[in-house]
C-alpha atoms as a PDB file:
ATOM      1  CA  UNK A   1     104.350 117.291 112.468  1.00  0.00           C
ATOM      2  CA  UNK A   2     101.573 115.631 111.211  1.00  0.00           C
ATOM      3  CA  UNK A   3     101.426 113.819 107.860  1.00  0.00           C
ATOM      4  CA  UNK A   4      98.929 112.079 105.689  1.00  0.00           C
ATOM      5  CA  UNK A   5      99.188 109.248 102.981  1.00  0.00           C
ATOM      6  CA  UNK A   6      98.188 108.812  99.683  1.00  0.00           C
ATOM      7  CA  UNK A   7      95.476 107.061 100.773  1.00  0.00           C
ATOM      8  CA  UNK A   8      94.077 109.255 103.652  1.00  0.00           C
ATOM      9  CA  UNK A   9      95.930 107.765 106.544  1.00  0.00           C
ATOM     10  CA  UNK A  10      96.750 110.326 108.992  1.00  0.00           C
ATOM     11  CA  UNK A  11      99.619 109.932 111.691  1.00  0.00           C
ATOM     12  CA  UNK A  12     101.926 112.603 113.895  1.00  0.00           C
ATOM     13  CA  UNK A  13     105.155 112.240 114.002  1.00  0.00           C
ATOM     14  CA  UNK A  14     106.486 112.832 117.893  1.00  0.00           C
ATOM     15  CA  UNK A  15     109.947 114.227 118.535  1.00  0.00           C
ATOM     16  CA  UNK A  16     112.687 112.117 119.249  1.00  0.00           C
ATOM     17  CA  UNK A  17     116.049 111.989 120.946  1.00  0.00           C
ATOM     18  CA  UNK A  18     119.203 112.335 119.804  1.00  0.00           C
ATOM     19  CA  UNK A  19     120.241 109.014 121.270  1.00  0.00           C
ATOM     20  CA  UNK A  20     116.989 107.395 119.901  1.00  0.00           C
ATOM     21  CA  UNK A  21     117.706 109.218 116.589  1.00  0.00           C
ATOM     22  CA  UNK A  22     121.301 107.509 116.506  1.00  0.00           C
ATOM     23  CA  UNK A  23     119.837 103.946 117.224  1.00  0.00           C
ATOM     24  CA  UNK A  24     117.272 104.265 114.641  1.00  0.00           C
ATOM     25  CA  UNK A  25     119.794 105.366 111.866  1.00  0.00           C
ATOM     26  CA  UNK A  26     122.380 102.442 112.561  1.00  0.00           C
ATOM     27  CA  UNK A  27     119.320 100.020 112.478  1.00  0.00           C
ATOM     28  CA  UNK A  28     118.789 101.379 108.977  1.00  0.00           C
ATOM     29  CA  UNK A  29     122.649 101.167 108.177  1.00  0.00           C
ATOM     30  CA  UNK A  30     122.579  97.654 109.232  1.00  0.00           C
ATOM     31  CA  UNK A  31     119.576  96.646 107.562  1.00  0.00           C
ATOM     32  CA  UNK A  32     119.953  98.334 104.231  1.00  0.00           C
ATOM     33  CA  UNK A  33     121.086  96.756 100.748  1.00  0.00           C
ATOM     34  CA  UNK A  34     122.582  98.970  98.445  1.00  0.00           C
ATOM     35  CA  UNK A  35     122.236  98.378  94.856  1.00  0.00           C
ATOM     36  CA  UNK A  36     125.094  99.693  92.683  1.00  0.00           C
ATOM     37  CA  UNK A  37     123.053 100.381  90.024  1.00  0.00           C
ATOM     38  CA  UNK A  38     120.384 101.967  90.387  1.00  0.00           C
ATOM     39  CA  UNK A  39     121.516 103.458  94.285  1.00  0.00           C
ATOM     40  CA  UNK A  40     117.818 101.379  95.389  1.00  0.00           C
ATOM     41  CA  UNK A  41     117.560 100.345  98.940  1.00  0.00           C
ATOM     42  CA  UNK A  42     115.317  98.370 100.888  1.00  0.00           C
ATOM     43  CA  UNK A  43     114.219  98.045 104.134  1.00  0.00           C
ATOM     44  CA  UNK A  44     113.615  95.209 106.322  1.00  0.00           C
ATOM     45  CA  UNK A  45     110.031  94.632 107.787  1.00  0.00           C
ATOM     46  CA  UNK A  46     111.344  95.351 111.288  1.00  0.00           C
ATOM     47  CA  UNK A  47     113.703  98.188 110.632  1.00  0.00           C
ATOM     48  CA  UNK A  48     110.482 100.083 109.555  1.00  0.00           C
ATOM     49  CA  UNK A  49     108.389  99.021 112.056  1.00  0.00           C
ATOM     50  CA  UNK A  50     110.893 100.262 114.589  1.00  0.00           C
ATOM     51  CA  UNK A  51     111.141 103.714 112.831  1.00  0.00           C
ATOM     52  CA  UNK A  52     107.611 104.435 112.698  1.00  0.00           C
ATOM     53  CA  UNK A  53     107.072 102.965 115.973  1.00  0.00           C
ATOM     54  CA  UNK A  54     109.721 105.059 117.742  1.00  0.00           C
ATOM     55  CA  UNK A  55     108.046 108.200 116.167  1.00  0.00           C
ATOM     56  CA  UNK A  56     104.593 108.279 115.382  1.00  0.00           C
ATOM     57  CA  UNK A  57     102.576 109.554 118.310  1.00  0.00           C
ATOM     58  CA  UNK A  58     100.248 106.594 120.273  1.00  0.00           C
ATOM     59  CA  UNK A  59     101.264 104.316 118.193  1.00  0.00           C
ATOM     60  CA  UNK A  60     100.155  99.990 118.373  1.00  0.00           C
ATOM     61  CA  UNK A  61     100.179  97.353 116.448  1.00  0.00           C
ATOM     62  CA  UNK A  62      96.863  97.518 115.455  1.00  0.00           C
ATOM     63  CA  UNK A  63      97.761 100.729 113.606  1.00  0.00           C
ATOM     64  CA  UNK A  64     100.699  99.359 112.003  1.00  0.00           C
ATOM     65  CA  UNK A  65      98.670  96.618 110.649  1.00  0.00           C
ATOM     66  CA  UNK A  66      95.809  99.095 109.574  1.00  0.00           C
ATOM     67  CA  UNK A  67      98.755 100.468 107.374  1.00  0.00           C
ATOM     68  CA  UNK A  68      99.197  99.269 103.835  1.00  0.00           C
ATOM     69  CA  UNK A  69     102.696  98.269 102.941  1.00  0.00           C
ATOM     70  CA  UNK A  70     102.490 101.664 100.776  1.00  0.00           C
ATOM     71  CA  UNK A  71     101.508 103.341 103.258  1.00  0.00           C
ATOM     72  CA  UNK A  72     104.375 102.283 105.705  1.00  0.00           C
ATOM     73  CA  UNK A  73     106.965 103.294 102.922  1.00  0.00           C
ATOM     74  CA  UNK A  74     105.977 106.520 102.679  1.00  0.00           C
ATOM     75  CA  UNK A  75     105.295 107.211 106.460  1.00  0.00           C
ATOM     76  CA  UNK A  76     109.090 105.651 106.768  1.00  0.00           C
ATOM     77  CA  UNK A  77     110.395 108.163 103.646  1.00  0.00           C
ATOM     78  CA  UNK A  78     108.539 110.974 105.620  1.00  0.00           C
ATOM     79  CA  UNK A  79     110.233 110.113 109.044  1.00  0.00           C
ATOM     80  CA  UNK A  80     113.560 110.091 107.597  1.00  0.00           C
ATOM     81  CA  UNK A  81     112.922 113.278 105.379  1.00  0.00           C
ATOM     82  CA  UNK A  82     111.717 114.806 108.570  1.00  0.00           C
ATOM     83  CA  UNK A  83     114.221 113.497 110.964  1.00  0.00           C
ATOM     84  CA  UNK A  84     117.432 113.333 109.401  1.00  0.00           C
ATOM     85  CA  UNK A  85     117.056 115.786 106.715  1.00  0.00           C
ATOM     86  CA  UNK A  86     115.435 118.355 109.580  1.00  0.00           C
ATOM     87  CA  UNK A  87     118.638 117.415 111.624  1.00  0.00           C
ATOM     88  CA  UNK A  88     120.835 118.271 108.870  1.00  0.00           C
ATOM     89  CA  UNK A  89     118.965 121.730 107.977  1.00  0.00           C
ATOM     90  CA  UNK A  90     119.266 122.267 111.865  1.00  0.00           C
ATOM     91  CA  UNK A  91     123.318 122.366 111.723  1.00  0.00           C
ATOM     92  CA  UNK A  92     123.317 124.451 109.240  1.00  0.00           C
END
């Protein structure tokens, strides 16, 4: 799937495994902070760099850092939309 930012930045997402999938999601359980209130969360620097780094295709850390921090929230919104939402559709 390929996706594109706000602000024009392009990226494909590649397909990952069910085992990678798993890892991925309990770095994001571990690393989130639920607000009461207002059901917010944030995530850690590295907990999104791991997520987009496990699935956007030929991926380095020169792209990361050509990525604006809005731009790496909604690439990491996307992924999980795509992946966990697309895995939950699937069992349907």
């Amino acid at each position: 799937m390929e996706f594109k930012t706000k602000s024009g930045k392009k990226v494909k997402f590649k397909e990952i495994s069910v085992l990678e999938l798993c890892k991925l999601k309990d770095i994001l359980h571990n690393s989130t902070d639920f607000n009461s209130e207002d059901n917010k969360f944030t995530a850690p620097f590295e907990c999104m760099y791991r997520w987009l780094s496990a699935g956007i295709e030929n991926f380095t850390d020169e792209l990361f850092t050509s990525f604006s921090e809005d731009d790496r929230v909604e690439i990491f919104v996307k992924m999980q939309d795509h992946f966990i939402m697309g895995e939950q559709k699937a069992s349907n």
